[in-house]
N, C-alpha and C. Protein backbone atom coordinates (compact mmCIF):
# COMPACT_ATOMS: atom_id res chain seq x y z
N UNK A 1 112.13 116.85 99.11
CA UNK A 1 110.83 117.19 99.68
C UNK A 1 110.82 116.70 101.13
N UNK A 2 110.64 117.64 102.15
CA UNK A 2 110.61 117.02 103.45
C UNK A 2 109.22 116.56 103.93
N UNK A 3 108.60 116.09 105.32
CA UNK A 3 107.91 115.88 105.48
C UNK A 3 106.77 116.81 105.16
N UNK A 4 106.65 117.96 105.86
CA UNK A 4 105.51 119.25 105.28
C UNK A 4 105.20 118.81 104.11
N UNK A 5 106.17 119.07 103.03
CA UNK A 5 105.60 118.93 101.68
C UNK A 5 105.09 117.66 100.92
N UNK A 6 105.21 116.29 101.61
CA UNK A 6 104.94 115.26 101.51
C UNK A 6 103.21 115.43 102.18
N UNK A 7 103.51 116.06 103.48
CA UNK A 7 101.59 116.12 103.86
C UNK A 7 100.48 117.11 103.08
N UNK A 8 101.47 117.70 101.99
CA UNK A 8 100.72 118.52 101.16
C UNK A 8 100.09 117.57 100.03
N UNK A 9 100.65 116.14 99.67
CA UNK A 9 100.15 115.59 98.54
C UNK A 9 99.33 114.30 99.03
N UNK A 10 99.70 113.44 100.06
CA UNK A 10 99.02 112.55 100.87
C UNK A 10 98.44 112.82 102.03
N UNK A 11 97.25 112.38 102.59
CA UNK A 11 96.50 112.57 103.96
C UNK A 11 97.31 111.68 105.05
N UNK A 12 98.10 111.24 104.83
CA UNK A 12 98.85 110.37 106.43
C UNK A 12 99.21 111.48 107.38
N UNK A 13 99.13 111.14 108.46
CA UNK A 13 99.59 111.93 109.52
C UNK A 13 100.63 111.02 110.79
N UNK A 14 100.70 111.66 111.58
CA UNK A 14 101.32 110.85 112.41
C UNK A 14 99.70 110.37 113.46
N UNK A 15 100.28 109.14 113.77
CA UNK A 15 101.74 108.45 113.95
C UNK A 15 101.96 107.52 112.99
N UNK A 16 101.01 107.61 111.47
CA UNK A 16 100.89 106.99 110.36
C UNK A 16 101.75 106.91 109.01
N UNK A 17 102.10 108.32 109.69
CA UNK A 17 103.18 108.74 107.93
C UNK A 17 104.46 108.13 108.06
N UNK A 18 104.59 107.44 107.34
CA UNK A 18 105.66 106.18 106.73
C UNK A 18 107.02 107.33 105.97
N UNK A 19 106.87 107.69 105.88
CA UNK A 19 107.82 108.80 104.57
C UNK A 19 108.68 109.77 105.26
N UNK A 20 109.85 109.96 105.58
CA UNK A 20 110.11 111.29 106.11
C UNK A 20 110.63 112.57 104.77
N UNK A 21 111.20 112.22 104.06
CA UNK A 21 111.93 113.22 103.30
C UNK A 21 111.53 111.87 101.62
N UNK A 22 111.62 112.99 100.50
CA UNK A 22 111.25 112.39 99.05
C UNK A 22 113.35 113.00 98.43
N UNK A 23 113.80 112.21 98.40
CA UNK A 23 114.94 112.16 97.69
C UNK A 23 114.96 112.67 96.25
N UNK A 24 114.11 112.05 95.35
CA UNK A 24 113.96 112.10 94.24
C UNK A 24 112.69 111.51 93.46
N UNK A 25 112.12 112.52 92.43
CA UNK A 25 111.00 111.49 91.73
C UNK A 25 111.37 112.01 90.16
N UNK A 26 112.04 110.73 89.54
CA UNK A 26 112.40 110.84 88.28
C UNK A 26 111.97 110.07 87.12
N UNK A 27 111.16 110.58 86.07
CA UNK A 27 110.26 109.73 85.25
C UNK A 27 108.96 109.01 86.20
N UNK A 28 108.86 107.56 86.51
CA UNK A 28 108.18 106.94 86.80
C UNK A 28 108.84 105.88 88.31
N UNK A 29 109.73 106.99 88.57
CA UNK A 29 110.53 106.23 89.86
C UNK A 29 110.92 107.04 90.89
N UNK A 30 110.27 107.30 92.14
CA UNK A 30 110.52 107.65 93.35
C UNK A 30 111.74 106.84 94.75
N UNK A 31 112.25 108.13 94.95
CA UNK A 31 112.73 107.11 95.95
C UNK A 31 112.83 108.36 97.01
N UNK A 32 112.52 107.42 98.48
CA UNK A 32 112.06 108.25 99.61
C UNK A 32 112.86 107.40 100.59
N UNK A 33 112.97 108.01 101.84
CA UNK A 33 113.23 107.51 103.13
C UNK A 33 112.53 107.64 104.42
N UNK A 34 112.50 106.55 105.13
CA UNK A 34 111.63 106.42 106.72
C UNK A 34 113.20 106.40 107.34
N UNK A 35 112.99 107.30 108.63
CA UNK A 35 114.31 107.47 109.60
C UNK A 35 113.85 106.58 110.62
N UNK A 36 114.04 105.10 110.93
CA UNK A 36 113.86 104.74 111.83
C UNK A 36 114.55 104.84 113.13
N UNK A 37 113.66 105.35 114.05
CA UNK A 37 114.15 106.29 115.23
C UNK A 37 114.44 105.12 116.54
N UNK A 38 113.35 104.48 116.79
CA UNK A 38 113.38 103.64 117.52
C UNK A 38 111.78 104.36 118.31
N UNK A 39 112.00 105.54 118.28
CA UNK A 39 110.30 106.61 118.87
C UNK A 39 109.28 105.96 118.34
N UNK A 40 109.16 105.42 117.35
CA UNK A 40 107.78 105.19 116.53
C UNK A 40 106.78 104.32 117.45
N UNK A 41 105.51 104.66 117.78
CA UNK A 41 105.04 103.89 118.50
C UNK A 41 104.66 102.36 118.31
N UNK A 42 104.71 102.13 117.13
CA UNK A 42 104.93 100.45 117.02
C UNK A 42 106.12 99.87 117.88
N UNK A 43 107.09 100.32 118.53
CA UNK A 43 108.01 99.72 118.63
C UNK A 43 107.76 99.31 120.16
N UNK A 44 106.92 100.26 120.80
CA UNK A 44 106.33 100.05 121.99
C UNK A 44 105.88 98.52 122.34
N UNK A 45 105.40 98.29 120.71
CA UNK A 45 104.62 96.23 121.35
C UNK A 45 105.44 95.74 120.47
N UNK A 46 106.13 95.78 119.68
CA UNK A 46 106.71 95.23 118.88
C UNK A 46 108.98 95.30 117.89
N UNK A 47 109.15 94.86 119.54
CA UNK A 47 108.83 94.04 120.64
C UNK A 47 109.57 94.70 121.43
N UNK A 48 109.06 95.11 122.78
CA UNK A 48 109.83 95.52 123.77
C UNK A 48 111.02 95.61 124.18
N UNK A 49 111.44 94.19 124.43
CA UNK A 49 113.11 93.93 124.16
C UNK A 49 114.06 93.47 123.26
N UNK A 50 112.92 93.83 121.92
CA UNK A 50 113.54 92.63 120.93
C UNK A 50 113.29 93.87 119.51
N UNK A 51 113.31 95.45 119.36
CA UNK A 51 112.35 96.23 118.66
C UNK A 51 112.80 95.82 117.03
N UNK A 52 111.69 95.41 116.39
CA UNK A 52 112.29 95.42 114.89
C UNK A 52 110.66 96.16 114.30
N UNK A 53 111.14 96.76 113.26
CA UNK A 53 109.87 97.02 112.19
C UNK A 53 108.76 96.49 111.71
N UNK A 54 107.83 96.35 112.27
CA UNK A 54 106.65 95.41 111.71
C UNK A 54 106.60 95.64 109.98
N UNK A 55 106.86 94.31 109.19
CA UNK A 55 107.15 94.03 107.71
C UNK A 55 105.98 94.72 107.42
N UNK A 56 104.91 94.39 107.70
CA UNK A 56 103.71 95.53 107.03
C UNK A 56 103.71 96.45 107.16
N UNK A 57 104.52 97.24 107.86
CA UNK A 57 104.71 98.64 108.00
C UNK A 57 105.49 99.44 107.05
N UNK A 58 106.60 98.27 106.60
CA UNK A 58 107.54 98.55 105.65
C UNK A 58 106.49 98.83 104.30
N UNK A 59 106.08 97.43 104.07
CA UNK A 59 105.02 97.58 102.76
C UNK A 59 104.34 98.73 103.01
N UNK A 60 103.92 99.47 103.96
CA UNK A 60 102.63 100.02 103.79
C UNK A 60 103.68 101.41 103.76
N UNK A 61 104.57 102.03 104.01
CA UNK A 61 105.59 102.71 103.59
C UNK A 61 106.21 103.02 102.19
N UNK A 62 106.06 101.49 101.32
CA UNK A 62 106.31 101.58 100.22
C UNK A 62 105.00 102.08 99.58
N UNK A 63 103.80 101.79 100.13
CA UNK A 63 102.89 101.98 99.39
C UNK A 63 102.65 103.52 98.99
N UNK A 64 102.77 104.13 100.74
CA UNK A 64 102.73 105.82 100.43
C UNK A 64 104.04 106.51 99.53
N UNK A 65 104.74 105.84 99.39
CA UNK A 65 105.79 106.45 98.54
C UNK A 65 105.41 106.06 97.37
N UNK A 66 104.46 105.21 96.61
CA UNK A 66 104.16 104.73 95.44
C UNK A 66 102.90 106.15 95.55
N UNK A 67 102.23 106.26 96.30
CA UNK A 67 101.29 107.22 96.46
C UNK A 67 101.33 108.50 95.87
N UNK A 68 102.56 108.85 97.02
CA UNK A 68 103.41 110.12 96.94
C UNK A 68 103.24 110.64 94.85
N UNK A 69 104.27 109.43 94.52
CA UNK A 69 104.63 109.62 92.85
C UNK A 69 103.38 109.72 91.68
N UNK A 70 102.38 108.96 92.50
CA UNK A 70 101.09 109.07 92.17
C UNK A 70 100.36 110.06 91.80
N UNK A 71 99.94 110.54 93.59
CA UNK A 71 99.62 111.72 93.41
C UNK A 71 99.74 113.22 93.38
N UNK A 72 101.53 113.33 92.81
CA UNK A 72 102.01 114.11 92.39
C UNK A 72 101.76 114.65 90.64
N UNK A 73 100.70 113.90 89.81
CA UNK A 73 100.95 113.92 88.85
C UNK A 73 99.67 114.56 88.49
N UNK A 74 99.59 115.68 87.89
CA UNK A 74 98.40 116.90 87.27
C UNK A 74 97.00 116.16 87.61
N UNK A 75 96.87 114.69 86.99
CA UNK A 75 95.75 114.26 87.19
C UNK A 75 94.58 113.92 88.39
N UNK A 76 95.97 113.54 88.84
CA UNK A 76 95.83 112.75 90.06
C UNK A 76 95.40 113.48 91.29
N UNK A 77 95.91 115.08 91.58
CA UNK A 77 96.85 116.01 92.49
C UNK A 77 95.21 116.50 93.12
N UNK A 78 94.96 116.43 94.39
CA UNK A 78 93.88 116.37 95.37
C UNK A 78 93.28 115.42 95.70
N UNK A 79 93.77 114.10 94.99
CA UNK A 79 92.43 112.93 95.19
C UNK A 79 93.44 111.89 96.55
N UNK A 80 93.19 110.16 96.98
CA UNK A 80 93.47 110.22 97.41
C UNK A 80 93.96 107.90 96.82
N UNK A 81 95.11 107.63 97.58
CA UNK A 81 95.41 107.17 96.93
C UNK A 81 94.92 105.53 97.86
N UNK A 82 94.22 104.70 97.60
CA UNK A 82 93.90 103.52 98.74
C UNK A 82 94.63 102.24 98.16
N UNK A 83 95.02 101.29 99.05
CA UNK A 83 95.35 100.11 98.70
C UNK A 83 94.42 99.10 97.59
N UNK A 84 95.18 98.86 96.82
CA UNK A 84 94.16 97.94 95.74
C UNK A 84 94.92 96.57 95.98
N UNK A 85 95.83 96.08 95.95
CA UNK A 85 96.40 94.94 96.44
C UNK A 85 97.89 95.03 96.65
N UNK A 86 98.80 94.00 97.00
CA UNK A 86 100.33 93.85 96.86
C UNK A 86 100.20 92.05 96.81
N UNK A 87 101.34 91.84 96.16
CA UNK A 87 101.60 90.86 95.70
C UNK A 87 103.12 90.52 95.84
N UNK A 88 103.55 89.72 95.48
CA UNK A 88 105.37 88.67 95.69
C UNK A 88 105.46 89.49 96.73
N UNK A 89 105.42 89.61 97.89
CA UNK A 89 105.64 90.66 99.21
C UNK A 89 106.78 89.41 99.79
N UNK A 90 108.45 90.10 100.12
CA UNK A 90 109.22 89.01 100.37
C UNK A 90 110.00 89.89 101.67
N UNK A 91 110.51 89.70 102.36
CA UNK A 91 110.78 89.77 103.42
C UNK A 91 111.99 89.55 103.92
N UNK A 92 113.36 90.30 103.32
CA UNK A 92 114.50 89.86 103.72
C UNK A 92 115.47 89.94 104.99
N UNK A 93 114.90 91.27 105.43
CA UNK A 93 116.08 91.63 106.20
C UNK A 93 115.02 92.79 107.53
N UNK A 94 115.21 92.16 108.57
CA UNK A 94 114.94 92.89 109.45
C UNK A 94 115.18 94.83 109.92
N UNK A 95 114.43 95.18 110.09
CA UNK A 95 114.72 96.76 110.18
C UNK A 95 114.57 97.42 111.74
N UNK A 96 115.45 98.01 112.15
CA UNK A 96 115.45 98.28 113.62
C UNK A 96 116.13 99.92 113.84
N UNK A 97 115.91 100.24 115.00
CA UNK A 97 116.34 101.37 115.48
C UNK A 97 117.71 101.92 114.66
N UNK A 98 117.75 102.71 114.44
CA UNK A 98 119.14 103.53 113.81
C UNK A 98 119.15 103.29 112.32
N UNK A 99 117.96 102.61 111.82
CA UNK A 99 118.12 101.98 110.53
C UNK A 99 117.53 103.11 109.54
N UNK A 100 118.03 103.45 108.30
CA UNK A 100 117.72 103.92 107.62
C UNK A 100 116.92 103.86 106.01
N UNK A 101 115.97 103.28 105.96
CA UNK A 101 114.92 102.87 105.35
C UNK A 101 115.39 103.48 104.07
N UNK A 102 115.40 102.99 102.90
CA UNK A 102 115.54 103.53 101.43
C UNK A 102 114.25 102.75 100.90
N UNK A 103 113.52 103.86 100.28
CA UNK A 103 111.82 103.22 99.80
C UNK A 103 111.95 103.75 98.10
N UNK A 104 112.44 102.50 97.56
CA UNK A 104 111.91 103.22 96.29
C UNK A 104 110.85 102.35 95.55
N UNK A 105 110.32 102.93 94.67
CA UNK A 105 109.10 102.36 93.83
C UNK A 105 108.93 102.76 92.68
N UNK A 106 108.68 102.01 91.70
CA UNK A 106 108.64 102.53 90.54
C UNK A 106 107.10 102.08 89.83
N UNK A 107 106.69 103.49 88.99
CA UNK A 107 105.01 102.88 89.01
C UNK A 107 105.35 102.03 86.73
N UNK A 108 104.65 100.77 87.24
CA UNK A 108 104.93 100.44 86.24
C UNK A 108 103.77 100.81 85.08
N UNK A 109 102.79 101.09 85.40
CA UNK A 109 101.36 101.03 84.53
C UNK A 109 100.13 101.58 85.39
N UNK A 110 99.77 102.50 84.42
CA UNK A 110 98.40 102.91 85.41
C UNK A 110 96.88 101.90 84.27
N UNK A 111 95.84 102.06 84.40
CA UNK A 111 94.80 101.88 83.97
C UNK A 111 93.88 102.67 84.42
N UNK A 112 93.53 103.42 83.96
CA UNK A 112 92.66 104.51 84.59
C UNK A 112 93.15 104.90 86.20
N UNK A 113 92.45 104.75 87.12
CA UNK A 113 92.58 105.30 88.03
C UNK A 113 92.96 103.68 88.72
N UNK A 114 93.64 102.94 88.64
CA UNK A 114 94.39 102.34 89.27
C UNK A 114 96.02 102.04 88.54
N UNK A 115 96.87 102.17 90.08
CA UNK A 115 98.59 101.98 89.29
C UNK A 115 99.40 100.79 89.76
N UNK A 116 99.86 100.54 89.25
CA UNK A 116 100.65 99.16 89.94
C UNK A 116 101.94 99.44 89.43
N UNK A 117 102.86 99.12 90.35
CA UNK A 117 103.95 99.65 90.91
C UNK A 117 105.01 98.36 91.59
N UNK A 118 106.39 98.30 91.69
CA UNK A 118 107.23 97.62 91.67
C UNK A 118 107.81 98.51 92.87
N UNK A 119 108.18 97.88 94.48
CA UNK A 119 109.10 98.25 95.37
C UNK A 119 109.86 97.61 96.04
N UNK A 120 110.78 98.07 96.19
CA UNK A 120 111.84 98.00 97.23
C UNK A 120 112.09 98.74 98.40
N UNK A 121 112.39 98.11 99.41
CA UNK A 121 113.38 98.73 100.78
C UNK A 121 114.04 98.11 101.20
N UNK A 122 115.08 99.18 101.05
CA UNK A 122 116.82 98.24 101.08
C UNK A 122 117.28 99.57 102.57
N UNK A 123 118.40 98.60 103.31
CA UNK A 123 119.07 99.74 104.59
C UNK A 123 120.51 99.09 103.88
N UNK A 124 121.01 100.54 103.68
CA UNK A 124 122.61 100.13 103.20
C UNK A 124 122.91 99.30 101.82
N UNK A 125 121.42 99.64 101.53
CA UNK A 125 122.22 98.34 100.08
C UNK A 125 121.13 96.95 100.10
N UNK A 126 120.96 96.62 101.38
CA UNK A 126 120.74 95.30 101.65
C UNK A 126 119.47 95.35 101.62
N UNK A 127 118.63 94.59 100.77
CA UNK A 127 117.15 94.17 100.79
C UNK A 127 116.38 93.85 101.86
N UNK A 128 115.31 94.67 102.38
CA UNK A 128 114.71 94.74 103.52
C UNK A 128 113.47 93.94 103.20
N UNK A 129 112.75 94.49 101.95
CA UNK A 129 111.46 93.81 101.71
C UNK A 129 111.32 94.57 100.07
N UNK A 130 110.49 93.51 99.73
CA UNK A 130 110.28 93.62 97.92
C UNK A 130 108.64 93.29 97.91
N UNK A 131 108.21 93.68 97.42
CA UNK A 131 106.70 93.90 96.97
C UNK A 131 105.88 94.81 95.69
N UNK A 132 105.02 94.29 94.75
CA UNK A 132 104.38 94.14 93.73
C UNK A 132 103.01 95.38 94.62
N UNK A 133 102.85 96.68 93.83
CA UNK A 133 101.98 96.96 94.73
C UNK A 133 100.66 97.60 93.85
N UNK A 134 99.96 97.60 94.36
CA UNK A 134 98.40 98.34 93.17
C UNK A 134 97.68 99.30 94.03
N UNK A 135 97.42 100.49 93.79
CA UNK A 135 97.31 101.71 94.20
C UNK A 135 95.77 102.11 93.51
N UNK A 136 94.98 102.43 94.35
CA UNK A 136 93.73 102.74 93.84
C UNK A 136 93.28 104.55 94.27
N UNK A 137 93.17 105.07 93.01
CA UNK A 137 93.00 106.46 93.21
C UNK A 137 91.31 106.83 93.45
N UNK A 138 91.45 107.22 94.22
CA UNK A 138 89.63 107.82 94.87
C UNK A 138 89.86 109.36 95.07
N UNK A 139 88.68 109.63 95.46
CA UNK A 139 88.44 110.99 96.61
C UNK A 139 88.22 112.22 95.59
């Protein structure tokens, strides 16, 4: 699924949309990628000569890909998906220009209209950031 079809199921836009392409969504586990370009306008303040990925950006990347799997599902499909919390949010490995973001998430449990969800983003293998995430369906 490339970007187009990703703005068909979530409202992000640029310069917001975290997601470029959906790899795969199998059972209860998505996995997507962010092409980090070095273009993104965060990178403008953060940091000028020093550019790495603001970690909340990562999380909030994982979150729309938890979204994505979300609100891909009959029930769900027009509504819209808001942050309900994240939790163990850990922080391993810096992410920078040329880097290639692997976002996967897996939704562990819904309860009505909230899901909580288990992610990762790894570049190459290597653990970027891990976070516990809860997804609140509205709209």
């Amino acid at each position: 699924m490339n970007q187009e079809e990703i703005k068909q199921i979530i409202p992000h836009r640029e310069p917001f949309i975290l997601v470029d392409e959906v790899e795969s969504m199998e059972g209860d586990t998505i996995v997507c990628y962010k092409n980090v370009t070095g273009e993104e306008d965060f990178f403008r303040g953060h940091f000028p000569s020093y550019p790495v990925m603001p970690g909340v950006l990562i999380v909030e990347a994982l979150a729309q890909a938890g979204a994505i799997s979300i609100l891909s599902k009959d029930e769900f499909r027009g509504k819209i998906a808001f942050f309900g919390g994240i939790d163990k949010v850990r922080f391993k490995r810096q992410v920078v220009p040329g880097d290639r973001l692997r976002l996967e998430v897996t939704l562990t449990r819904m309860r009505g209209n909230v899901g909580f969800a288990t992610g990762k983003a790894t570049v190459n293998d290597d653990l970027a950031v891990s976070a516990d995430i809860i997804c609140v369906i509205g709209g």
